[in-house]
C-alpha atoms as a PDB file:
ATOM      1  CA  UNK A   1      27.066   9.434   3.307  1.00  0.00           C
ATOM      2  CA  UNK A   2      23.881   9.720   1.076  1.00  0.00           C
ATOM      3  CA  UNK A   3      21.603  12.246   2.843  1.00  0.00           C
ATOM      4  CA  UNK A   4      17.552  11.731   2.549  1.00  0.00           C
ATOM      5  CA  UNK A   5      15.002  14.104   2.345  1.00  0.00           C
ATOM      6  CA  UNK A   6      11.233  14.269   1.151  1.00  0.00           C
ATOM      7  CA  UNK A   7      12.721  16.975  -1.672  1.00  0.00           C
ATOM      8  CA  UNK A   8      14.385  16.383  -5.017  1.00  0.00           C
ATOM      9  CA  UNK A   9      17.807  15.521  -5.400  1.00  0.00           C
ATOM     10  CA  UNK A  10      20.248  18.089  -6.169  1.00  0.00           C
ATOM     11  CA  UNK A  11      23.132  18.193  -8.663  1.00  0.00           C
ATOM     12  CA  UNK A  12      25.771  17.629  -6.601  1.00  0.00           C
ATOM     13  CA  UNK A  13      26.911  14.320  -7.233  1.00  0.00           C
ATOM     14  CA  UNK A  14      23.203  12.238  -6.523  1.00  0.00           C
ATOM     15  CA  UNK A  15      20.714  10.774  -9.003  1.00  0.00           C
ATOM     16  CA  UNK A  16      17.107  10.424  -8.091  1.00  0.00           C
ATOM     17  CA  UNK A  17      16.488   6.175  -8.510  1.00  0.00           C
ATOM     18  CA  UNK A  18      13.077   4.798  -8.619  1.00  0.00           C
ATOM     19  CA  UNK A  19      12.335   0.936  -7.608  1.00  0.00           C
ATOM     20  CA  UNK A  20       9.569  -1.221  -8.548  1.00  0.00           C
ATOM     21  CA  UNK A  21       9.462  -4.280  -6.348  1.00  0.00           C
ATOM     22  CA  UNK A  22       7.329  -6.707  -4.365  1.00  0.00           C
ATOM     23  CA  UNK A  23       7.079  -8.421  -1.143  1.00  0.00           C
ATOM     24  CA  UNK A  24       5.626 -11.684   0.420  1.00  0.00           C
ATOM     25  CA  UNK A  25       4.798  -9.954   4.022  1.00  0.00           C
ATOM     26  CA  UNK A  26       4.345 -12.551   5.605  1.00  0.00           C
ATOM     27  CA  UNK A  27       7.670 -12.414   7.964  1.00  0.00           C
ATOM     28  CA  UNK A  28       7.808  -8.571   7.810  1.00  0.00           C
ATOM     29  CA  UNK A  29       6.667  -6.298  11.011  1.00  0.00           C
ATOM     30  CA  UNK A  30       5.460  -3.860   7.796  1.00  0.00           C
ATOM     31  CA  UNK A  31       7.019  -1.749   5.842  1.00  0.00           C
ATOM     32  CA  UNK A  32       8.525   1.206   7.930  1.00  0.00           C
ATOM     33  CA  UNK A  33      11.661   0.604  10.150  1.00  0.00           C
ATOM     34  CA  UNK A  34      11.026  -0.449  13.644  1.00  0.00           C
ATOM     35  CA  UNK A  35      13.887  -1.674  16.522  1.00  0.00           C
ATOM     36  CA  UNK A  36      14.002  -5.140  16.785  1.00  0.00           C
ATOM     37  CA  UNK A  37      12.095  -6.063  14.210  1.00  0.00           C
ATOM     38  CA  UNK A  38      12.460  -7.300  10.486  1.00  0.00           C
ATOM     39  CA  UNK A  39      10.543  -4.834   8.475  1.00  0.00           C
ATOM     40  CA  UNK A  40      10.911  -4.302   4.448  1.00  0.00           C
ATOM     41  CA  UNK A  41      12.467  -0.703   4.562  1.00  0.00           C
ATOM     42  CA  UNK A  42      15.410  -2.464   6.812  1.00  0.00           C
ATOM     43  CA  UNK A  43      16.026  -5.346   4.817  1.00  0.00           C
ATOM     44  CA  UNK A  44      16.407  -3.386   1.913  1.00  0.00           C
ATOM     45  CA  UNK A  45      18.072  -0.289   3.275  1.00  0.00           C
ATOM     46  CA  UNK A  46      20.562  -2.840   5.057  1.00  0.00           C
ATOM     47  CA  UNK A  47      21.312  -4.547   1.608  1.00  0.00           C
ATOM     48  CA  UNK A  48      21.297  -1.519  -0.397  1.00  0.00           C
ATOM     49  CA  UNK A  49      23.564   0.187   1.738  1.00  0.00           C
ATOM     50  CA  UNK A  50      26.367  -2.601   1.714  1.00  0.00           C
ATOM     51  CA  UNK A  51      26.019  -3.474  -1.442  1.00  0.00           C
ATOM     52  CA  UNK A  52      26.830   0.155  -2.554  1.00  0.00           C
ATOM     53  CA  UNK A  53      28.666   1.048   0.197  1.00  0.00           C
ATOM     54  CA  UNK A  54      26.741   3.816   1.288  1.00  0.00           C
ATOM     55  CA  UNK A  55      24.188   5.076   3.307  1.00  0.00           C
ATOM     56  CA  UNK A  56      20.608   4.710   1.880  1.00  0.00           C
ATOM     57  CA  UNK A  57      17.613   5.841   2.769  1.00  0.00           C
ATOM     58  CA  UNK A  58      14.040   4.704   0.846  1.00  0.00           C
ATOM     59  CA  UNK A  59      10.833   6.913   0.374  1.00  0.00           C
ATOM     60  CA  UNK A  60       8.029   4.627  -0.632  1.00  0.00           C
ATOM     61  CA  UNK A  61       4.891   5.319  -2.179  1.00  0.00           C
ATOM     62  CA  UNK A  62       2.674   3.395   0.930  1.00  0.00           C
ATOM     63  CA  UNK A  63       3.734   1.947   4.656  1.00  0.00           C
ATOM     64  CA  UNK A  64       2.206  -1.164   4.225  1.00  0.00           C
ATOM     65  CA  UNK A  65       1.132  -2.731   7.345  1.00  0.00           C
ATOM     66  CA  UNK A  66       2.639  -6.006   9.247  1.00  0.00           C
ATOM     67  CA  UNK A  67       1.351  -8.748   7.171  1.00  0.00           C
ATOM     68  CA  UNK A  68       0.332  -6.784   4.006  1.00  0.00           C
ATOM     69  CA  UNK A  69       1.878  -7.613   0.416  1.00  0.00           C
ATOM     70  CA  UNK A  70       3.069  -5.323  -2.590  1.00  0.00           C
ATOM     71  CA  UNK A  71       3.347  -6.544  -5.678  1.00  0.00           C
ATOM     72  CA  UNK A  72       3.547  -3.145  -7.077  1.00  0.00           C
ATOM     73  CA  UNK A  73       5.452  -0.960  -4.557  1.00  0.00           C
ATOM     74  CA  UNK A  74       7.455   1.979  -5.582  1.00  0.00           C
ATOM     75  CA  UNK A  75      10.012   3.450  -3.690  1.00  0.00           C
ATOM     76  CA  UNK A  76      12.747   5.908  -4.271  1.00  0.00           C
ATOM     77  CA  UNK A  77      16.278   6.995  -2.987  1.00  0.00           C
ATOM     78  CA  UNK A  78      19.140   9.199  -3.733  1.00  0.00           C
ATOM     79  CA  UNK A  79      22.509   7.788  -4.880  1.00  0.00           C
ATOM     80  CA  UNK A  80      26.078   8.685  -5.549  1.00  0.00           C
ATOM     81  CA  UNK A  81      25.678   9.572  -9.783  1.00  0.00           C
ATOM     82  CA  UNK A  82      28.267   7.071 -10.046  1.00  0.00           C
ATOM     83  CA  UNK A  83      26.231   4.167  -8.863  1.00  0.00           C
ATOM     84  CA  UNK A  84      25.906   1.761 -11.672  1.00  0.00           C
ATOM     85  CA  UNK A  85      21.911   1.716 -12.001  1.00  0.00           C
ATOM     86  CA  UNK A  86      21.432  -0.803 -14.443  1.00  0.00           C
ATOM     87  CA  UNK A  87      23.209  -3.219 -12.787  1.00  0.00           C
ATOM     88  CA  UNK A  88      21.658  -2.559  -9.506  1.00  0.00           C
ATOM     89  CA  UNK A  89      18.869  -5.306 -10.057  1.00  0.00           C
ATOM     90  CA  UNK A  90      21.305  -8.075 -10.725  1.00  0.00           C
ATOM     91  CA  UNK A  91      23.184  -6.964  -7.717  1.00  0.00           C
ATOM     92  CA  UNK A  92      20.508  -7.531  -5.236  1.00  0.00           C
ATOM     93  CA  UNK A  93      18.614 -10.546  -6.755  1.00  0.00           C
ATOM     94  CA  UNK A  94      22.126 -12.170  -5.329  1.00  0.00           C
ATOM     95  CA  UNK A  95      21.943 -10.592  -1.800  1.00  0.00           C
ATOM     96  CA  UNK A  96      18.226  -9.659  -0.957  1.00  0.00           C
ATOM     97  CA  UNK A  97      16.224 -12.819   1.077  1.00  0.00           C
ATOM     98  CA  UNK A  98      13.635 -14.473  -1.383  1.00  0.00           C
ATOM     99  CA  UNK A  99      10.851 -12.480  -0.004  1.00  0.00           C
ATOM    100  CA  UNK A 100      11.892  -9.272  -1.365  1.00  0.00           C
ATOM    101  CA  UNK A 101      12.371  -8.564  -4.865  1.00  0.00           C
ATOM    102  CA  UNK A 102      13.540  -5.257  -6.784  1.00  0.00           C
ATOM    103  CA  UNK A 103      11.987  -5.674 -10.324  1.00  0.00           C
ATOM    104  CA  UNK A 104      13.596  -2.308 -11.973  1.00  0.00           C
ATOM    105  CA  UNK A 105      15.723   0.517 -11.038  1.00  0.00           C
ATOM    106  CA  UNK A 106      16.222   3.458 -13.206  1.00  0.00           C
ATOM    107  CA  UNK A 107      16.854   7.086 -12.685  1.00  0.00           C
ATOM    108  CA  UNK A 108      14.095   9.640 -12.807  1.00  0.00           C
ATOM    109  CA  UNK A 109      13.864  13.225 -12.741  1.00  0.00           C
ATOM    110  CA  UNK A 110      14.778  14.446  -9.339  1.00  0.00           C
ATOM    111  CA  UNK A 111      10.925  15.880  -9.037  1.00  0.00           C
ATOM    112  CA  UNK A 112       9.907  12.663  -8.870  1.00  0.00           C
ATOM    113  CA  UNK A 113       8.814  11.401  -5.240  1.00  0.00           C
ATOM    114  CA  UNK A 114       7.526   7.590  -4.871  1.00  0.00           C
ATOM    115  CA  UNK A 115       5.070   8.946  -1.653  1.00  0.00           C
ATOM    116  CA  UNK A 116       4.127  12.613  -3.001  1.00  0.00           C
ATOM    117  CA  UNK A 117       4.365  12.585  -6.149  1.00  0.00           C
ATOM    118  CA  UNK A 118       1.347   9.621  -6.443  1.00  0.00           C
ATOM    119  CA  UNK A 119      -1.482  10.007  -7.992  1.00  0.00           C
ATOM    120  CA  UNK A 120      -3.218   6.836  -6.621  1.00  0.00           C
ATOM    121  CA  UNK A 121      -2.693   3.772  -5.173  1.00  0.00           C
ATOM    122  CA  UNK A 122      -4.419   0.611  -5.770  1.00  0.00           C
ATOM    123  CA  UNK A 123      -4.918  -2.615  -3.686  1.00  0.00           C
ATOM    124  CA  UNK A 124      -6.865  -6.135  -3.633  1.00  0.00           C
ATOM    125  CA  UNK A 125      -8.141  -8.000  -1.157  1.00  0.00           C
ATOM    126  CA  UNK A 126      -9.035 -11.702  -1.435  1.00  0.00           C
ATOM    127  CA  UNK A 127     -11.154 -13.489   0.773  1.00  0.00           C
ATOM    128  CA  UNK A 128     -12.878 -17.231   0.078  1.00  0.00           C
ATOM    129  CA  UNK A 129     -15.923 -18.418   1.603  1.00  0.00           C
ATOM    130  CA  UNK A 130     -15.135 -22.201   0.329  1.00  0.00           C
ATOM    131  CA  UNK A 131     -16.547 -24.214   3.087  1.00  0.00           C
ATOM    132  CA  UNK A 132     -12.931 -26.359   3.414  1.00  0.00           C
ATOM    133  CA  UNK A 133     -11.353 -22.599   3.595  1.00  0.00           C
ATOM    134  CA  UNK A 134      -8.607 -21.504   1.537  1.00  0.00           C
ATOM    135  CA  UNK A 135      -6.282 -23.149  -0.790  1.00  0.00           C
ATOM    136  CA  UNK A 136      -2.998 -24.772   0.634  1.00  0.00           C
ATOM    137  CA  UNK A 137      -0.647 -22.763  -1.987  1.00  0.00           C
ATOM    138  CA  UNK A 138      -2.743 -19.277  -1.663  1.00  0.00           C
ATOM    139  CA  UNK A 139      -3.520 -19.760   2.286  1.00  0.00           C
ATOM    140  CA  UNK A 140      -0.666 -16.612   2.939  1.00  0.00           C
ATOM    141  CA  UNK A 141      -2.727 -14.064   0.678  1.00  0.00           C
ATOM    142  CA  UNK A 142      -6.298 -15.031   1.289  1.00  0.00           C
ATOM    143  CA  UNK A 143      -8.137 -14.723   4.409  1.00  0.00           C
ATOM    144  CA  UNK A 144     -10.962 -17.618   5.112  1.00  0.00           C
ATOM    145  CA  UNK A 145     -13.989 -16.763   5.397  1.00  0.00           C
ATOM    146  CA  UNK A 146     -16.096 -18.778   7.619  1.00  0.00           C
ATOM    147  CA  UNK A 147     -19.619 -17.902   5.637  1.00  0.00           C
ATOM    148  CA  UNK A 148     -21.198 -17.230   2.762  1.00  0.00           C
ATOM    149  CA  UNK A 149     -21.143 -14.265   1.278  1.00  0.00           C
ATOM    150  CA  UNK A 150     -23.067 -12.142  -1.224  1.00  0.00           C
ATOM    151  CA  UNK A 151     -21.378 -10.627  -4.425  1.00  0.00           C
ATOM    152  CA  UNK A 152     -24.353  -8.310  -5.451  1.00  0.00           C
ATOM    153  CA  UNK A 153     -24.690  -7.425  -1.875  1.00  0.00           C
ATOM    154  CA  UNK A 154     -21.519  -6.318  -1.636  1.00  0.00           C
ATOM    155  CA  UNK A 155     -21.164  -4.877  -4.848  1.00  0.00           C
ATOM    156  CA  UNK A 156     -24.091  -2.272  -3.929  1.00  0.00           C
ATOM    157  CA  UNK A 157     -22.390  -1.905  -0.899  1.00  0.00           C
ATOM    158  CA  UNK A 158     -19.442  -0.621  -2.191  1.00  0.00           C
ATOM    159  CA  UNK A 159     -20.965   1.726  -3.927  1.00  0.00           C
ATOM    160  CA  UNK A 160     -21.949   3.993  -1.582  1.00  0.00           C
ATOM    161  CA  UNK A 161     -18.382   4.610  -0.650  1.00  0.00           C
ATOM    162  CA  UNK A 162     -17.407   5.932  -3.508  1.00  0.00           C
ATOM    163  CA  UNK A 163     -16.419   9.755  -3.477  1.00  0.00           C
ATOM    164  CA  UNK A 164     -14.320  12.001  -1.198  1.00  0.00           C
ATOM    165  CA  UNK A 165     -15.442  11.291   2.499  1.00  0.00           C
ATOM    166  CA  UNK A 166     -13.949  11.645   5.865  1.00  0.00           C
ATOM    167  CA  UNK A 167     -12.845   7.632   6.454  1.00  0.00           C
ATOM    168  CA  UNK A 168     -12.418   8.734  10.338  1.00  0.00           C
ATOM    169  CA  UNK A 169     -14.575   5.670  11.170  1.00  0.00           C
ATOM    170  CA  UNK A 170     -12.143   3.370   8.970  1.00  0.00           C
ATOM    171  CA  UNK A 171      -9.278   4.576  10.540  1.00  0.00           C
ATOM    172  CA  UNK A 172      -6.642   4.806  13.119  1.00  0.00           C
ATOM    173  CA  UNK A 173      -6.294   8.429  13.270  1.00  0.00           C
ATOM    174  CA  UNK A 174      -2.499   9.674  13.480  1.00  0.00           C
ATOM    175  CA  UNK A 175      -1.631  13.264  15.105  1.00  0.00           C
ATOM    176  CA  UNK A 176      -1.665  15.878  12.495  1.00  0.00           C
ATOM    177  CA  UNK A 177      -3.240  14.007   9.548  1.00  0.00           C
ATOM    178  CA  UNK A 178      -6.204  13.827   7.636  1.00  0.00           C
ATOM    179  CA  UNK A 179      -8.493  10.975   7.328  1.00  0.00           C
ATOM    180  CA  UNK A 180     -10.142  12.834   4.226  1.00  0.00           C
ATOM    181  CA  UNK A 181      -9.550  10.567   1.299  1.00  0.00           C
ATOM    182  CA  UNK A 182     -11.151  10.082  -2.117  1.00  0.00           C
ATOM    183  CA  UNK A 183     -12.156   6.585  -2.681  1.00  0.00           C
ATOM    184  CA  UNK A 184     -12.096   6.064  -6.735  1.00  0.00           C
ATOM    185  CA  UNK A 185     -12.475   2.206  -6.939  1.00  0.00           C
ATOM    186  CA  UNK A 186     -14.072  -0.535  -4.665  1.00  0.00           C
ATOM    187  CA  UNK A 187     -15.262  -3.150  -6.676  1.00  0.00           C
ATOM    188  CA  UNK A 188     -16.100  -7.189  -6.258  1.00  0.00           C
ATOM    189  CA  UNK A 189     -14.940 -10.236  -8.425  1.00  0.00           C
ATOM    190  CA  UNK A 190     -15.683 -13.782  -7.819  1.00  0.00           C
ATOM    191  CA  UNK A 191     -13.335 -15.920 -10.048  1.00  0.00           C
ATOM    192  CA  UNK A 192     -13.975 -19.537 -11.037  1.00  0.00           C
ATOM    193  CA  UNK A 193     -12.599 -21.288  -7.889  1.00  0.00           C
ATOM    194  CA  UNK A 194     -14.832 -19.164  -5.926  1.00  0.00           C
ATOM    195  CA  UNK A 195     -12.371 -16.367  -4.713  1.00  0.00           C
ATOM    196  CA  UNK A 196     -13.758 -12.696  -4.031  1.00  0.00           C
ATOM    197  CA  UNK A 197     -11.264  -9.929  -4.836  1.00  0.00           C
ATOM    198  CA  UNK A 198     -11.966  -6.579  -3.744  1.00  0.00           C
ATOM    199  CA  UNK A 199     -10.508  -4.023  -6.028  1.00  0.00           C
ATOM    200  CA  UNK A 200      -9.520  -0.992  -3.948  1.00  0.00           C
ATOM    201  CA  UNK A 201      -8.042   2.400  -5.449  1.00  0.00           C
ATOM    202  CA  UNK A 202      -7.576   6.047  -3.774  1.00  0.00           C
ATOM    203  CA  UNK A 203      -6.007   8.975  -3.844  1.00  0.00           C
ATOM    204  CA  UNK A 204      -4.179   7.749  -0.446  1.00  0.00           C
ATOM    205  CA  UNK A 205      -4.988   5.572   2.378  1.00  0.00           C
ATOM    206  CA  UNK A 206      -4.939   6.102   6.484  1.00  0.00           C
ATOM    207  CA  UNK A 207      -3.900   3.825   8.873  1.00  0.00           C
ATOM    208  CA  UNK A 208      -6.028   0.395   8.885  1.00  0.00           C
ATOM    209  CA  UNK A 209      -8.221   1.862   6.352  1.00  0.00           C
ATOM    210  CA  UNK A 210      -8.894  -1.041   3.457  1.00  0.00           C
ATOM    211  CA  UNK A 211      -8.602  -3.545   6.282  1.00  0.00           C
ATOM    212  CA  UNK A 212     -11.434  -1.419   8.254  1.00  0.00           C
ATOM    213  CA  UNK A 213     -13.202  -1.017   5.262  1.00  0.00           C
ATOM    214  CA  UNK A 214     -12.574  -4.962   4.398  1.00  0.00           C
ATOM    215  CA  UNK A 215     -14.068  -5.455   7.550  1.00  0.00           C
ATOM    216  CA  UNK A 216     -17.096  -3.508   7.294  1.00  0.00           C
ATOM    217  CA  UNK A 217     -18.179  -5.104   4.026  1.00  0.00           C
ATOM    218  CA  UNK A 218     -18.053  -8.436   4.886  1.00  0.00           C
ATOM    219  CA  UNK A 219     -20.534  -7.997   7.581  1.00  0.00           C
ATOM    220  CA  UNK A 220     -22.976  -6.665   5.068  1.00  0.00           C
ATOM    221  CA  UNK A 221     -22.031  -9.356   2.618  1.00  0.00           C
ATOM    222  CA  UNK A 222     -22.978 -12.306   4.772  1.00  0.00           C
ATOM    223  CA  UNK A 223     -25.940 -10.381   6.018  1.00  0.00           C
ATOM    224  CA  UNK A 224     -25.044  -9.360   9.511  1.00  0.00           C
ATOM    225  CA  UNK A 225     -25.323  -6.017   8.710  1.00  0.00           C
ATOM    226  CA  UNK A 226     -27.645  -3.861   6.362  1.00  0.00           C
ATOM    227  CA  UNK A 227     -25.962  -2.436   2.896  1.00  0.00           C
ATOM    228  CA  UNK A 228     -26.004   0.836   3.894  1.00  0.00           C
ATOM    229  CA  UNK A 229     -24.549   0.807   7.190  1.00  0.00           C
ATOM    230  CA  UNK A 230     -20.780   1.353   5.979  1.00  0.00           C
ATOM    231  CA  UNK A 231     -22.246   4.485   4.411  1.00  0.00           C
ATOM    232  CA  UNK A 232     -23.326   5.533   7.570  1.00  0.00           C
ATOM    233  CA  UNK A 233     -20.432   5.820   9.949  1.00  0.00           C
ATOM    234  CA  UNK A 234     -19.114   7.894   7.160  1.00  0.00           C
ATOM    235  CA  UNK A 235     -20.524  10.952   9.432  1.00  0.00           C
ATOM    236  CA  UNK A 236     -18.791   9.841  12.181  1.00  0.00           C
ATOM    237  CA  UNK A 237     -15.492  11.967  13.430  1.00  0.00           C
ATOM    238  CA  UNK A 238     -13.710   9.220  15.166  1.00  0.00           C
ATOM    239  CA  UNK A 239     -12.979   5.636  14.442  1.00  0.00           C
ATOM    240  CA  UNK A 240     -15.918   3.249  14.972  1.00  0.00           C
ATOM    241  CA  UNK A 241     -15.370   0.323  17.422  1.00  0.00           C
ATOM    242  CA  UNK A 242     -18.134  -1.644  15.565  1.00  0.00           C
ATOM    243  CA  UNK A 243     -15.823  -1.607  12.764  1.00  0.00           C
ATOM    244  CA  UNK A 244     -13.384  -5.148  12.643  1.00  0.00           C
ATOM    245  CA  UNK A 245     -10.119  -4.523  10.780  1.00  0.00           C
ATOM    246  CA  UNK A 246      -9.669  -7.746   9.256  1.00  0.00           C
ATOM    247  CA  UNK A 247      -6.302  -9.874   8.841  1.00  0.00           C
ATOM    248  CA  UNK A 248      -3.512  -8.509   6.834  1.00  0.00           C
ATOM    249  CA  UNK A 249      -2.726 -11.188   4.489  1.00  0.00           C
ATOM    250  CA  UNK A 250      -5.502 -10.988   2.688  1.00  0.00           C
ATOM    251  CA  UNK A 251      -4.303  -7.537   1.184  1.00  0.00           C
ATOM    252  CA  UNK A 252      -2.091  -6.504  -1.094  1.00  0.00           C
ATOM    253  CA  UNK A 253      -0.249  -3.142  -2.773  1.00  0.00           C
ATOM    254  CA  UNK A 254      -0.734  -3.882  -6.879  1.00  0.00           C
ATOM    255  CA  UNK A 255      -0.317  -0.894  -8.074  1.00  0.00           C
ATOM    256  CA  UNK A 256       0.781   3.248  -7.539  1.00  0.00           C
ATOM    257  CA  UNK A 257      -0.719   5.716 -10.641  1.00  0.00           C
ATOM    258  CA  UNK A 258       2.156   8.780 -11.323  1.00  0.00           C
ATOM    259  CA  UNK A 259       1.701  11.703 -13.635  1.00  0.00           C
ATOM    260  CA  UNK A 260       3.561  13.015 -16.194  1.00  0.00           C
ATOM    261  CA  UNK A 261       7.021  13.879 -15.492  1.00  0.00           C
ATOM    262  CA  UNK A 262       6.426  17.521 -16.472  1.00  0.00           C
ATOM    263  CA  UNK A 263       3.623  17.550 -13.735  1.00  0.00           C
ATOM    264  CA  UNK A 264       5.629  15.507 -10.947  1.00  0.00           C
ATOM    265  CA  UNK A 265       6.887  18.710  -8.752  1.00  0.00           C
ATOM    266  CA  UNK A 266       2.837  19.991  -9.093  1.00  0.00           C
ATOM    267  CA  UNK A 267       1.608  16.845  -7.646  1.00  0.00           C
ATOM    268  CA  UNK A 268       3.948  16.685  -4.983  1.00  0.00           C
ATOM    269  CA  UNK A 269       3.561  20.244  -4.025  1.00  0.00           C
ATOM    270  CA  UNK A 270      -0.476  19.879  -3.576  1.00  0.00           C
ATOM    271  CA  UNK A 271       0.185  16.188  -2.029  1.00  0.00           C
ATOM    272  CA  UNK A 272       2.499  17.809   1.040  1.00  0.00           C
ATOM    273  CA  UNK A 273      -0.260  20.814   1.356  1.00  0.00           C
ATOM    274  CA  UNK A 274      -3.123  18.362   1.394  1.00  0.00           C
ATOM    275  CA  UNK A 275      -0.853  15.554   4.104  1.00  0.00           C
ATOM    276  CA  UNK A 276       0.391  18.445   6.062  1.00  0.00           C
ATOM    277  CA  UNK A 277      -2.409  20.926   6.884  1.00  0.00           C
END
């Protein structure tokens, strides 16, 4: 049996593998195992463990919610040093359902740790204020709105987020961790066919946090709400019931940032100090 553990692999007998792969979320209860329910962890956990005939267990860089998309998620897992790695890709695209994907497996230094060891993540949001709604082939990964909205509104918005806050009014607060983030990136596009895509990067997100934040800039961007109110509930110490946590499918993992492997076990180390006050 392959044992798990948040620390790096030893040498006896296990290799440290890193995945890159996406998900349509649409039919998943979220990333992280739950009884009864399909999640993404358990589909590929189940697979990976019969294909290689072994118990695996995944650490992944972000528990994505029920509904939410990666098309950049990184996980990791220890396996037997005999597993054939290169092949492992091949072996799935046979077995996984078509909502899953692993892009790339490879083995990485056993400092490496897809949740700890991250630097940053990185998300989008899309939302359309088309009057008909949104397109039949993107309905799944772009929420409707039902009025106009604002770019340069919510642009300035944005703005004011920027920085290390506490995001307690953003987010579902979980026993024994922080809802101090850094927000490095919130920024608004609106393509050709009308789409707005919120770029979203930090350092980590809580619970419900881009959807919270989704939520709260919308409001302001079809003038419902003044720009600076999200700044505002910034000094509050407990989520805001004001705040709506939009739909999931609008959102989507793109991306997670890593350092150099010679700095890997340093980030980790200040990640698990900074998670686990």
């Amino acid at each position: 049996m392959v044992s798990h553990t948040d620390e790096p692999a030893d040498s006896g007998g296990l290799v440290r593998v890193r995945l890159d792969l996406a998900y349509d979320g649409t039919e998943f209860s979220g990333w992280a195992r739950q009884p009864g329910r399909r999640t993404v962890c358990g589909v590929l956990e189940d697979t990976m463990s019969r294909v290689l005939r072994c118990d695996v267990r995944l650490t992944v860089a972000g528990r994505t919610d029920a509904g939410v998309h990666a098309t950049g998620q990184v996980a990791h897992a220890d396996l037997p040093a005999d597993v054939d790695v290169d092949g492992l890709v091949a072996r799935l695209a046979r077995i996984l359902p078509s909502d899953v994907r692993v892009f790339t497996a490879g083995v990485v230094p056993a400092e490496f740790d897809a949740r700890f060891s991250a630097l940053r993540r990185h998300y989008v949001y899309r939302v359309t204020d088309a009057p008909y709604g949104a397109h039949p082939m993107r309905r799944l990964d772009t929420l409707a709105w039902p009025r106009p909205l604002d770019l340069d509104v919510l642009r300035h918005s944005s703005a004011h987020l920027l920085g290390e806050h506490d995001f307690a009014a953003f987010c579902r607060r979980r026993e024994g961790a922080t809802t101090i983030r850094e927000l490095q990136r919130l920024d608004w596009t609106r393509a050709e066919d009308g789409v707005l895509s919120a770029a979203v990067s930090a350092d980590a997100f809580c619970h419900s946090m881009v959807r919270s934040l989704m939520g709260a800039l919308l409001a302001v961007g079809e003038g419902r709400k003044p720009v600076r109110w999200p700044r505002s509930l910034l000094a509050a110490t407990e989520r805001d019931s004001s705040v709506t946590v939009v739909p999931p499918h609008g959102l989507v993992l793109v991306g997670v940032d890593y350092p150099d492997d010679a700095e890997l076990a340093a980030r980790a180390a200040v990640t698990r100090n900074l998670r686990h006050p």
